[in-house]
N, C-alpha and C. Protein backbone atom coordinates (compact mmCIF):
# COMPACT_ATOMS: atom_id res chain seq x y z
N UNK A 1 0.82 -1.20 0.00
CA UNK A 1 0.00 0.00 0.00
C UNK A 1 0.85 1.25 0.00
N UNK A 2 2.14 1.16 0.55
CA UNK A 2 3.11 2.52 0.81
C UNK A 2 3.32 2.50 -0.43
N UNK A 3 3.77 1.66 -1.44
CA UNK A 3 4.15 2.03 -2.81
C UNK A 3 2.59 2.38 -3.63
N UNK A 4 1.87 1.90 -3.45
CA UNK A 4 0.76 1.75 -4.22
C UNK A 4 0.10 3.50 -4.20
N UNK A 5 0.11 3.84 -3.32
CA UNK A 5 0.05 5.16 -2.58
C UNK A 5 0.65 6.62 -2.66
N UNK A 6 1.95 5.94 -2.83
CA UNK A 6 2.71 6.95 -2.78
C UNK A 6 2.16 8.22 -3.90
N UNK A 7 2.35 9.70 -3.57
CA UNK A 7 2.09 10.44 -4.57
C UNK A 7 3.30 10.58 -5.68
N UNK A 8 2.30 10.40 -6.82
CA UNK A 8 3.07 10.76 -7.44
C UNK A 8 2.19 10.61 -9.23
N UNK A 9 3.02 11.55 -9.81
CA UNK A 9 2.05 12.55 -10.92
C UNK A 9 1.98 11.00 -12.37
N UNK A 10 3.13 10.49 -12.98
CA UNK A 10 3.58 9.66 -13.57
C UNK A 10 3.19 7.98 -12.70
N UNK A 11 2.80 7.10 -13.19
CA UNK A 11 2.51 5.72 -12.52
C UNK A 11 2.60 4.54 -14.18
N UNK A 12 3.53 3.74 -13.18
CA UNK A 12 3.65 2.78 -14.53
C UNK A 12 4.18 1.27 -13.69
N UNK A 13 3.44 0.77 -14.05
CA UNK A 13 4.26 -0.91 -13.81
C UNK A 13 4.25 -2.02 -15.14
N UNK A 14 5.45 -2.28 -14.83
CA UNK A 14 5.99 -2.75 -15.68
C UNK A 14 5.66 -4.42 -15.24
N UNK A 15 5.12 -5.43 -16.02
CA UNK A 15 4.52 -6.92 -15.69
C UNK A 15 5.39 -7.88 -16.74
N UNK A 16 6.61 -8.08 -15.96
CA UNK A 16 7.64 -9.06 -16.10
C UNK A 16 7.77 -10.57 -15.80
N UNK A 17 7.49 -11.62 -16.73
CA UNK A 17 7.53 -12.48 -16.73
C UNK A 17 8.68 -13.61 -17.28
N UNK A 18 9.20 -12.93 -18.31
CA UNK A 18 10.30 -13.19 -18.53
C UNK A 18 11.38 -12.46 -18.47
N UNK A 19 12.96 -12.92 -18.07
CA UNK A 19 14.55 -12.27 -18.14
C UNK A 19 14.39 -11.20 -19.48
N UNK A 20 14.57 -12.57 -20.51
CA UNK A 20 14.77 -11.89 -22.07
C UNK A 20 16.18 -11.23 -21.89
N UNK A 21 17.24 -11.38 -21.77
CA UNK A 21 18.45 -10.95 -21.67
C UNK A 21 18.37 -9.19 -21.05
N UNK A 22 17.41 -8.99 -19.94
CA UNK A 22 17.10 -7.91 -18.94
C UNK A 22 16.87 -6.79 -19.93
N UNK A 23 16.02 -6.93 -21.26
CA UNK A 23 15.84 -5.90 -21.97
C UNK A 23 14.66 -5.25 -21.05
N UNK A 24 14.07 -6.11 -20.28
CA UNK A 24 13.01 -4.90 -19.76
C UNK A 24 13.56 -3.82 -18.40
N UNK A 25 14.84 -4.14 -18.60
CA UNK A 25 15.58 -3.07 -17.41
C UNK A 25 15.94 -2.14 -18.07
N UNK A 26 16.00 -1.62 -19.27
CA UNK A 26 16.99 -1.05 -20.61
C UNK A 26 15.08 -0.04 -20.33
N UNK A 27 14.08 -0.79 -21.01
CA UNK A 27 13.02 -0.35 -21.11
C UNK A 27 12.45 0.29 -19.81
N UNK A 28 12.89 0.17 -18.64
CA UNK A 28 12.72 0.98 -17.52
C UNK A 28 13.82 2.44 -17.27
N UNK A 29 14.77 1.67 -17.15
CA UNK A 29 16.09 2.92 -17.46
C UNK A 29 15.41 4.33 -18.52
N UNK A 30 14.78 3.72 -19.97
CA UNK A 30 14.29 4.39 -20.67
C UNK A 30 13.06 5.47 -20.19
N UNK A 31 12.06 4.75 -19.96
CA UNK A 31 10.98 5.38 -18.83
C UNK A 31 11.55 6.38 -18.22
N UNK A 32 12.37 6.32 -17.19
CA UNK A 32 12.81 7.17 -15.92
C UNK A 32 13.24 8.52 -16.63
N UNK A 33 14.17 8.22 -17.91
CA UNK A 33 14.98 9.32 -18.55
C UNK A 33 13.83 9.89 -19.67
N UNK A 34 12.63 9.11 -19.79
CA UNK A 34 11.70 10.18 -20.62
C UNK A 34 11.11 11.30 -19.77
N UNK A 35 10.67 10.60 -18.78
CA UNK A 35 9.57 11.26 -17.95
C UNK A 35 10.84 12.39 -17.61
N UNK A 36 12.02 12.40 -17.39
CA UNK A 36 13.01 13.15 -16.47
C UNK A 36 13.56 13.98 -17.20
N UNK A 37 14.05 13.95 -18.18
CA UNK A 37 14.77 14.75 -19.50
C UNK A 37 13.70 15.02 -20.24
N UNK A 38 13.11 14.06 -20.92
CA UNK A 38 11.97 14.80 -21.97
C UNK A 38 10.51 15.49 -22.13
N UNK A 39 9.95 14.86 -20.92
CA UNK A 39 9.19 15.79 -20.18
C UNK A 39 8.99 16.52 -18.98
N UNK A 40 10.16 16.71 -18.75
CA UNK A 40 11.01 17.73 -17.48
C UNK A 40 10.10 17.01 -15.53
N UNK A 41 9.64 15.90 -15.78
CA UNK A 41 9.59 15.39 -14.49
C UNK A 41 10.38 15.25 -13.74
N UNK A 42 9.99 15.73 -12.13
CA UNK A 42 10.98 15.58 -11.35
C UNK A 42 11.20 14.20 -10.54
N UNK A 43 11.98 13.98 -9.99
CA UNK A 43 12.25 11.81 -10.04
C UNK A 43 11.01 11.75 -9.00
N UNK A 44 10.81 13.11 -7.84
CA UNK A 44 9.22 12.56 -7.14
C UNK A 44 8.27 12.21 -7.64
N UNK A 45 8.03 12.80 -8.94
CA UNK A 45 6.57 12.39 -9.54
C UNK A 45 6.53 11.42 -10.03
N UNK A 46 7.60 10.53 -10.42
CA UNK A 46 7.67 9.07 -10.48
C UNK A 46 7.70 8.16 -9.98
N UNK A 47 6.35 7.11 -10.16
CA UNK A 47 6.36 6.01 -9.12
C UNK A 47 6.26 4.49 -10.20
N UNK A 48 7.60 4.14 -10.58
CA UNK A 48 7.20 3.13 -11.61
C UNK A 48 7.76 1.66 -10.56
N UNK A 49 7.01 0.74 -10.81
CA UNK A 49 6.91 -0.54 -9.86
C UNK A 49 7.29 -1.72 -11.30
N UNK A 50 8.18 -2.70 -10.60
CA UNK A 50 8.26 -3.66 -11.53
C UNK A 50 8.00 -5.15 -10.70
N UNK A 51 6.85 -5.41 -11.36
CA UNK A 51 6.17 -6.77 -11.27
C UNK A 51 6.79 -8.08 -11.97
N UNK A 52 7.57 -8.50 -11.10
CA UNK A 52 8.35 -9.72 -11.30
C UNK A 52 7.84 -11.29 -11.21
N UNK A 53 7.62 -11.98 -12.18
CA UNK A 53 6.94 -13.45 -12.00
C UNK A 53 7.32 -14.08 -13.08
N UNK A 54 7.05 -15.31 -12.77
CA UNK A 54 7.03 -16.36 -13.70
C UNK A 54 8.49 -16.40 -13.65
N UNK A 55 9.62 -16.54 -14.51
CA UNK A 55 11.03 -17.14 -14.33
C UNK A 55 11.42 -15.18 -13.67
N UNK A 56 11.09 -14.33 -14.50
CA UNK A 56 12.17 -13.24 -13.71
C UNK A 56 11.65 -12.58 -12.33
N UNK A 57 10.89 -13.67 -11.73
CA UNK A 57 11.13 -13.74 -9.97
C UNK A 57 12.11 -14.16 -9.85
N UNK A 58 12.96 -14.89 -10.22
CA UNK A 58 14.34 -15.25 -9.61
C UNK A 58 15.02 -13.98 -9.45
N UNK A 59 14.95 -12.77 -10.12
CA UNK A 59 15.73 -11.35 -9.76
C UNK A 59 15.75 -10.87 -8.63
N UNK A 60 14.62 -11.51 -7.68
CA UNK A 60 14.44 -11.32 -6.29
C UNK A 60 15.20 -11.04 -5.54
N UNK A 61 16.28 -12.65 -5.75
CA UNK A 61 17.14 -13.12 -4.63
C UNK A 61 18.79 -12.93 -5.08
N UNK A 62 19.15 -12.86 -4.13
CA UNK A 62 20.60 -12.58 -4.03
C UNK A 62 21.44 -14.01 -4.17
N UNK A 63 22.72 -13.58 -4.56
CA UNK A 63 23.65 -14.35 -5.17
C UNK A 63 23.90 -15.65 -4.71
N UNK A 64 23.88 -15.96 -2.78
CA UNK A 64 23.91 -16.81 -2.19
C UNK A 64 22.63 -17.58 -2.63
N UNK A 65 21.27 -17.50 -2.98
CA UNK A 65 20.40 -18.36 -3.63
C UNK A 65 20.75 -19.02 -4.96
N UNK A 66 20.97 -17.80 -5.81
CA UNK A 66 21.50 -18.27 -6.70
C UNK A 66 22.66 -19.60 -7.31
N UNK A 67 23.22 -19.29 -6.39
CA UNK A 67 24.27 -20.17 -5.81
C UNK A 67 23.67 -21.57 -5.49
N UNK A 68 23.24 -21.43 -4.32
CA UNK A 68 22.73 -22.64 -3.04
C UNK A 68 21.22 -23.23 -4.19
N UNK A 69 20.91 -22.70 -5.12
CA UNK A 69 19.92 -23.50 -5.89
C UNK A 69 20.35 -23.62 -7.06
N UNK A 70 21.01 -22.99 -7.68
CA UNK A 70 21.50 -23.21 -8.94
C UNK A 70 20.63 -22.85 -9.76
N UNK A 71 19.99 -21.49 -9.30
CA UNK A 71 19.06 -20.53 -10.27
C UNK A 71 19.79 -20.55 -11.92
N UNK A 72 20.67 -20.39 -12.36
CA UNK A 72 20.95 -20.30 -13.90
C UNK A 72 21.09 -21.36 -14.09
N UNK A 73 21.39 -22.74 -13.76
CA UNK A 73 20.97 -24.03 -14.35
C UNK A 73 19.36 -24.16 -14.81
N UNK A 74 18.86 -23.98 -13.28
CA UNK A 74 17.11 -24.02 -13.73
C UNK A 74 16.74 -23.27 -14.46
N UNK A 75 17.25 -22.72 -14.81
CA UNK A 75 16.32 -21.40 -15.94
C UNK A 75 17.40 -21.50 -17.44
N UNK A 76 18.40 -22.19 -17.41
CA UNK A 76 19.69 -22.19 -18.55
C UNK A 76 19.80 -21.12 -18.81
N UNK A 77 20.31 -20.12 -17.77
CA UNK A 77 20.98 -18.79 -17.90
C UNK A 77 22.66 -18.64 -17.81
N UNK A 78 23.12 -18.30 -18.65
CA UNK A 78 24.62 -18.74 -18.70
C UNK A 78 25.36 -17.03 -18.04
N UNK A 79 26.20 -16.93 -17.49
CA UNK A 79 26.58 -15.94 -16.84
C UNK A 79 28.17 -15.67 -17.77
N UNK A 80 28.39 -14.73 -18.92
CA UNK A 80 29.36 -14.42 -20.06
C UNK A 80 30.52 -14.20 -19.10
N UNK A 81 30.67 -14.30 -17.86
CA UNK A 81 31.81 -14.20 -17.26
C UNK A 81 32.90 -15.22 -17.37
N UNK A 82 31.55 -16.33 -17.32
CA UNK A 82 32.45 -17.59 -16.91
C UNK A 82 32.06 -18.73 -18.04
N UNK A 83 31.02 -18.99 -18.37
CA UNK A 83 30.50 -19.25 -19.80
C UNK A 83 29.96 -20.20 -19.15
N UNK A 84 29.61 -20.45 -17.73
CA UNK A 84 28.94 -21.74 -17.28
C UNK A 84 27.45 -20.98 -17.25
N UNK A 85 26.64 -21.82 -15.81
CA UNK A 85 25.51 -21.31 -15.55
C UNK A 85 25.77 -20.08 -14.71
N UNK A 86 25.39 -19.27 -14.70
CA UNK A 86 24.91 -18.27 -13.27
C UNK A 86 24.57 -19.02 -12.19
N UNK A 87 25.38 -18.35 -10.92
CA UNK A 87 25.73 -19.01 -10.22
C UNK A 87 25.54 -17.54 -9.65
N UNK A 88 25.62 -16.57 -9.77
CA UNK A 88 24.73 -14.83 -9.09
C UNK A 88 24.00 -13.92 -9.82
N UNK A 89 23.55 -13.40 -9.46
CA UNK A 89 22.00 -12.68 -9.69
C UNK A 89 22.95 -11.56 -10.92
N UNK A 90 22.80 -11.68 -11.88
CA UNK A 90 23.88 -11.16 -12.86
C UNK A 90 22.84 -9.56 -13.43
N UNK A 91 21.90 -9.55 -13.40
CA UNK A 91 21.23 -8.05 -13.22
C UNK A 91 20.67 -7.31 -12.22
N UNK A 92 21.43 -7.76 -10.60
CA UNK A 92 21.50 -6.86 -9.91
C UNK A 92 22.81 -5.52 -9.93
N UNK A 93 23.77 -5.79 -9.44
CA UNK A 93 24.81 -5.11 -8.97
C UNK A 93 24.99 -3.88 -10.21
N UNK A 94 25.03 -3.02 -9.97
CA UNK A 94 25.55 -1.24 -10.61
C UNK A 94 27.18 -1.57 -10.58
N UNK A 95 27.23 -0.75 -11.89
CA UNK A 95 28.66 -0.75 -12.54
C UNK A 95 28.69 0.76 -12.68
N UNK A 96 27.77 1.45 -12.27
CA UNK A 96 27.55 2.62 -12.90
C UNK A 96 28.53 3.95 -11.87
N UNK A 97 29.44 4.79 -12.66
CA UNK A 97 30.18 5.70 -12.07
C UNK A 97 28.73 6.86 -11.23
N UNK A 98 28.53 6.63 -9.84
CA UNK A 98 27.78 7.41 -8.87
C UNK A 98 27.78 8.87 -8.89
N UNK A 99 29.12 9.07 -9.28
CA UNK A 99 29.47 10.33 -10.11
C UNK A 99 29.47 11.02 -10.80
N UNK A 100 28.82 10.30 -11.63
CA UNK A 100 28.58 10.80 -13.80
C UNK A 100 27.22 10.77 -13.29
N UNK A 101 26.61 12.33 -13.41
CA UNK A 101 25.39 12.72 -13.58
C UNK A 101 25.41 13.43 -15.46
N UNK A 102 26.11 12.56 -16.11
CA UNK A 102 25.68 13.43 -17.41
C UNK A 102 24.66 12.48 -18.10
N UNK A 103 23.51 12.62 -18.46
CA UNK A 103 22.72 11.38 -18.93
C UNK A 103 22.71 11.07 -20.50
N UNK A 104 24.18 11.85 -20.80
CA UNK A 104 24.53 10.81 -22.19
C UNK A 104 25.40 10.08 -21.64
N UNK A 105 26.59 10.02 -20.44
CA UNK A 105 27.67 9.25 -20.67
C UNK A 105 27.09 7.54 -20.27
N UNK A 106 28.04 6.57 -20.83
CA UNK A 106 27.30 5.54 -20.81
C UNK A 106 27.40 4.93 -19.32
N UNK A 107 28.36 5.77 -18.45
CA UNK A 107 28.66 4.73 -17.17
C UNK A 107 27.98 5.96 -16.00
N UNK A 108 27.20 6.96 -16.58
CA UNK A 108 26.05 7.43 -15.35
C UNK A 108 25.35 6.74 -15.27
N UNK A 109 24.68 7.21 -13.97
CA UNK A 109 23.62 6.80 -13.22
C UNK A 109 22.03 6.70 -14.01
N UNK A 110 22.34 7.76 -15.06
CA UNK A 110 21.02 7.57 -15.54
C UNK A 110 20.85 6.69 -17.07
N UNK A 111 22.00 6.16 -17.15
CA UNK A 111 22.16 4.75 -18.33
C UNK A 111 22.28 3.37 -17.43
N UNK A 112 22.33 3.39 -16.21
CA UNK A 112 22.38 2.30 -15.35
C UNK A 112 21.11 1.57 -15.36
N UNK A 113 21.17 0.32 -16.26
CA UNK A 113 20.06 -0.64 -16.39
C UNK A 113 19.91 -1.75 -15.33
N UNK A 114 20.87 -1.52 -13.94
CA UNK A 114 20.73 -2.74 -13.43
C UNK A 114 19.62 -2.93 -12.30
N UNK A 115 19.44 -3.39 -11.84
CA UNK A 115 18.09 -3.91 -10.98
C UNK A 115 18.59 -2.38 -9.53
N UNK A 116 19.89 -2.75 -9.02
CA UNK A 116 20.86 -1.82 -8.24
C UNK A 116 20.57 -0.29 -8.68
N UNK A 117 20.64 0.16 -9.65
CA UNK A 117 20.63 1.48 -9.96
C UNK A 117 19.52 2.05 -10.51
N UNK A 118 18.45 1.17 -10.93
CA UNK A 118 17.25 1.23 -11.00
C UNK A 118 16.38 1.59 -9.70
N UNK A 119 17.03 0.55 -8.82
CA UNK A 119 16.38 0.92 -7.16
C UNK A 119 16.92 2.52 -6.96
N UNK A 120 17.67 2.44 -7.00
CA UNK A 120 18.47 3.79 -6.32
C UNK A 120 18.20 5.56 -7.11
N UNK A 121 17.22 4.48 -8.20
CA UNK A 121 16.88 5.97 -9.18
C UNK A 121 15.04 6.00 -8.31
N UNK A 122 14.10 5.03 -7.35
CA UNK A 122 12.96 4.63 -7.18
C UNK A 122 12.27 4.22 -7.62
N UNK A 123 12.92 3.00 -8.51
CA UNK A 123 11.74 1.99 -8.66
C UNK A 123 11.71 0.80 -7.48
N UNK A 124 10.51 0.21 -7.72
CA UNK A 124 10.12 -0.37 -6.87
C UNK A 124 10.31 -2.34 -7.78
N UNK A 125 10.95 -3.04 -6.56
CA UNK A 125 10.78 -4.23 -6.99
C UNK A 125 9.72 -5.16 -6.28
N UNK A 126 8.75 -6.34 -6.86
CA UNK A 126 7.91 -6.48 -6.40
C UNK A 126 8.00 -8.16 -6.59
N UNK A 127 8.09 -8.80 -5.28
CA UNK A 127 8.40 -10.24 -5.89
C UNK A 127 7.72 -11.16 -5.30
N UNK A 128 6.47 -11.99 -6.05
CA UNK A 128 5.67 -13.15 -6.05
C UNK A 128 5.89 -14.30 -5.50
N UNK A 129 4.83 -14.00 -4.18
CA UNK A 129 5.01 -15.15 -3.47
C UNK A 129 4.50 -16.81 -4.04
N UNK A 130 3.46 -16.12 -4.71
CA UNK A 130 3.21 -17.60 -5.34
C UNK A 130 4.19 -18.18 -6.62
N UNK A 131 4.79 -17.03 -7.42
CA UNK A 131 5.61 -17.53 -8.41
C UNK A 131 6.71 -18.52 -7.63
N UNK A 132 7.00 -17.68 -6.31
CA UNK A 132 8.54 -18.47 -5.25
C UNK A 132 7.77 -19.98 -4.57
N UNK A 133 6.81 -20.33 -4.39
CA UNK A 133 6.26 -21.35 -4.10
C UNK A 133 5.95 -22.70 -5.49
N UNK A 134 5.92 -22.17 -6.23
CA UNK A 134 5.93 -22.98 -7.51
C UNK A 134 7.23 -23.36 -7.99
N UNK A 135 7.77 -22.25 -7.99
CA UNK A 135 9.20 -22.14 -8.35
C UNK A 135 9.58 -22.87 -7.31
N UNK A 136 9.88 -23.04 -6.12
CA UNK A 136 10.26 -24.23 -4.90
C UNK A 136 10.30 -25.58 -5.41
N UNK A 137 8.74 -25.76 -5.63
CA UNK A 137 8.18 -27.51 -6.11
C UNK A 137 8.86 -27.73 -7.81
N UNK A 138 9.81 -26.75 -8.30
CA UNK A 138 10.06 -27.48 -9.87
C UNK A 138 11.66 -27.59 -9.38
N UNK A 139 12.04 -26.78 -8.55
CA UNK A 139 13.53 -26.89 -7.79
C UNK A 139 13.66 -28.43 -7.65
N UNK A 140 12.67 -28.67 -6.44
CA UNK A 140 12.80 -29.65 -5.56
C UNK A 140 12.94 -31.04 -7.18
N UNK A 141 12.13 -31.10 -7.68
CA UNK A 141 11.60 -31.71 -8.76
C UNK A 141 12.76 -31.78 -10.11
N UNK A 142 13.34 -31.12 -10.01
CA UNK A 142 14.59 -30.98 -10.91
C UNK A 142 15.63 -31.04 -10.65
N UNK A 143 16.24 -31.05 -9.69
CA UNK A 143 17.58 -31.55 -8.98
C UNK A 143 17.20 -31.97 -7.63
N UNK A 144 16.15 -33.15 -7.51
CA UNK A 144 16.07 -33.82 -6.28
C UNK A 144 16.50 -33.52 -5.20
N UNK A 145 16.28 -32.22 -4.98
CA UNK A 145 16.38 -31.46 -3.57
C UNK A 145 15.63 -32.56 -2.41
N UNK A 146 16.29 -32.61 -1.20
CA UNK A 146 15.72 -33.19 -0.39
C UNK A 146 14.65 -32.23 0.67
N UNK A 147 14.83 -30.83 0.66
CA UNK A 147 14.31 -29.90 1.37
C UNK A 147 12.43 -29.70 1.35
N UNK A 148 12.00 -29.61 2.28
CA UNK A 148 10.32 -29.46 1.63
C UNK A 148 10.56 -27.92 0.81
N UNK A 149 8.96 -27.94 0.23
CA UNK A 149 8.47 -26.71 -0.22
C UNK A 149 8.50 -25.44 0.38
N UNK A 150 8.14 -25.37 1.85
CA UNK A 150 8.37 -24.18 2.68
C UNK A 150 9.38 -23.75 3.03
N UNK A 151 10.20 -24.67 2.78
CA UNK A 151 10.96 -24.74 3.61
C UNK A 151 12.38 -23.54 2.79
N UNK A 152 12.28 -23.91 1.27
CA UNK A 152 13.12 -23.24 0.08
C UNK A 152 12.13 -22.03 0.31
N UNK A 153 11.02 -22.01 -0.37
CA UNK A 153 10.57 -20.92 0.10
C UNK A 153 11.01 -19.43 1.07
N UNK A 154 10.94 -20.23 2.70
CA UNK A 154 11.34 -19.22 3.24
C UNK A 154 12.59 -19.18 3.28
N UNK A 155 13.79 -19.47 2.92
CA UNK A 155 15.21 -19.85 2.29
C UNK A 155 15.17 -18.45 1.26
N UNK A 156 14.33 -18.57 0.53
CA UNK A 156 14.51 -17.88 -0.70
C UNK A 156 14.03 -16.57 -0.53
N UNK A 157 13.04 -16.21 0.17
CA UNK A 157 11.72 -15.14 0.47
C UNK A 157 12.63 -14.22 1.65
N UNK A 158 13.78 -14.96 2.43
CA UNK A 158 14.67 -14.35 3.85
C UNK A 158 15.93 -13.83 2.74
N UNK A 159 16.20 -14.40 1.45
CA UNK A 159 17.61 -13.86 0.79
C UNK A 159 17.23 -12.85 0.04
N UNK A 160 16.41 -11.85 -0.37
CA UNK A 160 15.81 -10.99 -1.12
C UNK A 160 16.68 -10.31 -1.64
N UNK A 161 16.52 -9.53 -2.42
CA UNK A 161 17.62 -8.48 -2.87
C UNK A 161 17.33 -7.20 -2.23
N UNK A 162 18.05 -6.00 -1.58
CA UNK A 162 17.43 -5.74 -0.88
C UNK A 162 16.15 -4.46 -1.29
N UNK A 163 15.17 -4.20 -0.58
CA UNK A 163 14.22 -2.90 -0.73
C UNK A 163 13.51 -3.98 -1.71
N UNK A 164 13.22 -5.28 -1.97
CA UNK A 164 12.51 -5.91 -2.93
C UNK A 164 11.17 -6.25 -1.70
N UNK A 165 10.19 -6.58 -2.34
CA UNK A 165 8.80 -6.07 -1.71
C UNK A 165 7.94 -7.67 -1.97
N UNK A 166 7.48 -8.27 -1.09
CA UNK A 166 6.83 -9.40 -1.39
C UNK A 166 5.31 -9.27 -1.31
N UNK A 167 4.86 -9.73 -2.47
CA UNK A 167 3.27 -9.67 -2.39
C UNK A 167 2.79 -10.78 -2.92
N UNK A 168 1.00 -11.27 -2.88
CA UNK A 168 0.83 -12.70 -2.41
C UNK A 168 0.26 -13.47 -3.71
N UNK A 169 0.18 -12.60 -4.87
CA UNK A 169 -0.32 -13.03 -6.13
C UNK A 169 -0.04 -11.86 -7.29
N UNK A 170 1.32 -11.90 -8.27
CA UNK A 170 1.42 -10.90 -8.76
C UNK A 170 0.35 -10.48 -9.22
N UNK A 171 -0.52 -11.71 -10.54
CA UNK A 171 -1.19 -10.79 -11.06
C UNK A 171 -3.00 -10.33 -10.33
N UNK A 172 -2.92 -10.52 -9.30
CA UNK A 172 -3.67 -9.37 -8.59
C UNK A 172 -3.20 -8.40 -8.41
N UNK A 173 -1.78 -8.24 -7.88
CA UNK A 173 -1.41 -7.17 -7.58
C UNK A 173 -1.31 -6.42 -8.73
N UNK A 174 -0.85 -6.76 -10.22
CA UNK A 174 -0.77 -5.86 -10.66
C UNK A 174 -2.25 -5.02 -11.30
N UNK A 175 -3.08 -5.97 -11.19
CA UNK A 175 -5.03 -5.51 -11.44
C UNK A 175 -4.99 -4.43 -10.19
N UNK A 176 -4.75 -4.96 -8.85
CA UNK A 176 -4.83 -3.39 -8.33
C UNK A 176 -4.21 -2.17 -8.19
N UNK A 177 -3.02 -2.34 -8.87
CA UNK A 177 -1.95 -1.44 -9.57
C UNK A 177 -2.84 -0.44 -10.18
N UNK A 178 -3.19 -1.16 -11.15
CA UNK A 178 -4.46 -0.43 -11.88
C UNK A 178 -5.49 0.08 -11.88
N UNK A 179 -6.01 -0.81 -11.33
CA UNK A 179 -7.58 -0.16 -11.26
C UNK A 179 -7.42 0.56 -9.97
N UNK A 180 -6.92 0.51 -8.90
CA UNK A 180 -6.56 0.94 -7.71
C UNK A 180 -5.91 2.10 -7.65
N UNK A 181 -5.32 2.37 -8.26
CA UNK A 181 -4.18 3.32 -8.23
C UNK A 181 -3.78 3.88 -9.79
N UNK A 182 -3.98 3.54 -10.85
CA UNK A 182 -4.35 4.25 -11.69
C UNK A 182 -2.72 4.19 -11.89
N UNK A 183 -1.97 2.93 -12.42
CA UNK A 183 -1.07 2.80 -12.51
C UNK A 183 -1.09 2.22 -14.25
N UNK A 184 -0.24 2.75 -15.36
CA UNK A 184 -0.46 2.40 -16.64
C UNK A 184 0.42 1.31 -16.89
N UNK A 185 0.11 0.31 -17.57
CA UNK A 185 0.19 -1.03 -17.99
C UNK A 185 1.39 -1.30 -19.10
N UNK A 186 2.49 -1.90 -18.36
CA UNK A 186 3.28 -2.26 -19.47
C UNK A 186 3.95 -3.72 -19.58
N UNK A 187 4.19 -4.04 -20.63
CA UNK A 187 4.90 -5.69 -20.77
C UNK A 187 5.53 -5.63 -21.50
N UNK A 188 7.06 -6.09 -21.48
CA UNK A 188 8.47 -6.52 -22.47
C UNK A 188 7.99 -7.63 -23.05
N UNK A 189 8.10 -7.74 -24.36
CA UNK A 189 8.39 -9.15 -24.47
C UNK A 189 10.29 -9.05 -24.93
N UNK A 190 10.07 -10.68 -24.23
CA UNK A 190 11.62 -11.46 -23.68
C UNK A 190 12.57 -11.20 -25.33
């Protein structure tokens, strides 16, 4: 409700279901710098929320999940560092110079597509409890985890990334995004 609430003139959520090589972080980054540069909004009047489910709920959790489940195996996300699976949350962490406020250079803050510098510009991350409960039972089910369902769950739901926001059915939440709050409707495809 604090995000849902919050004032503010601009409202957009973004309903993410798939990674797609994090083009819908590129497409948020974009957002922030229209409303901010091209129609001279100030970053208060922006309240854009990103609705995470289906595989890009895994953006949730932090590296130690990633890790301890072997999130880029289950999803065959390969991490170009190492050319294996991802093995950490590879569109969280900012690379971005904190310093470079020029919003052409490519290593400011306001070309920073990562989940990290996205937060830190106010968006909001929003991550599905039921997607993380499903997502549990195909874990368990795919590399014969011995752990119950709740049990990964709250494993996974306690490693969050942080300022990430848990709610109990995305796509309700994002219907009351909308109709509730008068939040405008957007979807990447992957």
């Amino acid at each position: 409700h604090q995000i849902m609430n919050r004032a503010a003139r601009y409202r957009q959520v973004y309903d993410i279901t798939q990674i797609g090589n994090g083009v819908f972080l590129n497409n948020i980054k974009n957002s922030l710098n229209g409303f901010q540069f091209s129609f001279g909004a100030q970053p208060s009047e922006i309240n854009l929320v990103t609705a995470l489910h289906g595989a890009a709920n895994l953006l949730n959790f932090d590296d130690a999940m990633w890790k301890k489940y072997r999130l880029g195996e289950f999803i065959r996300m390969e991490d170009p560092a190492t050319g294996g699976f991802a093995v950490r949350n590879l569109y969280y962490p900012s690379k971005a110079d904190k310093a470079d406020r020029n919003p052409d250079s490519e290593k400011s803050i306001y070309q920073d597509k990562s989940i990290q510098g996205l937060q830190a510009r106010g968006v909001h991350f929003l991550c599905c409890h039921t997607a993380t409960e499903e997502q549990s039972r195909k874990l368990i089910a795919r590399f014969g985890l011995k752990e119950k369902p709740d049990t990964i769950v709250k494993d996974l739901l306690a490693h969050r990334i942080p300022d990430s926001t848990i709610v109990p059915a995305m796509v309700a939440t994002v219907a009351i995004l909308q109709l509730e709050a008068h939040f405008s409707y957007i979807t990447v495809a992957g």
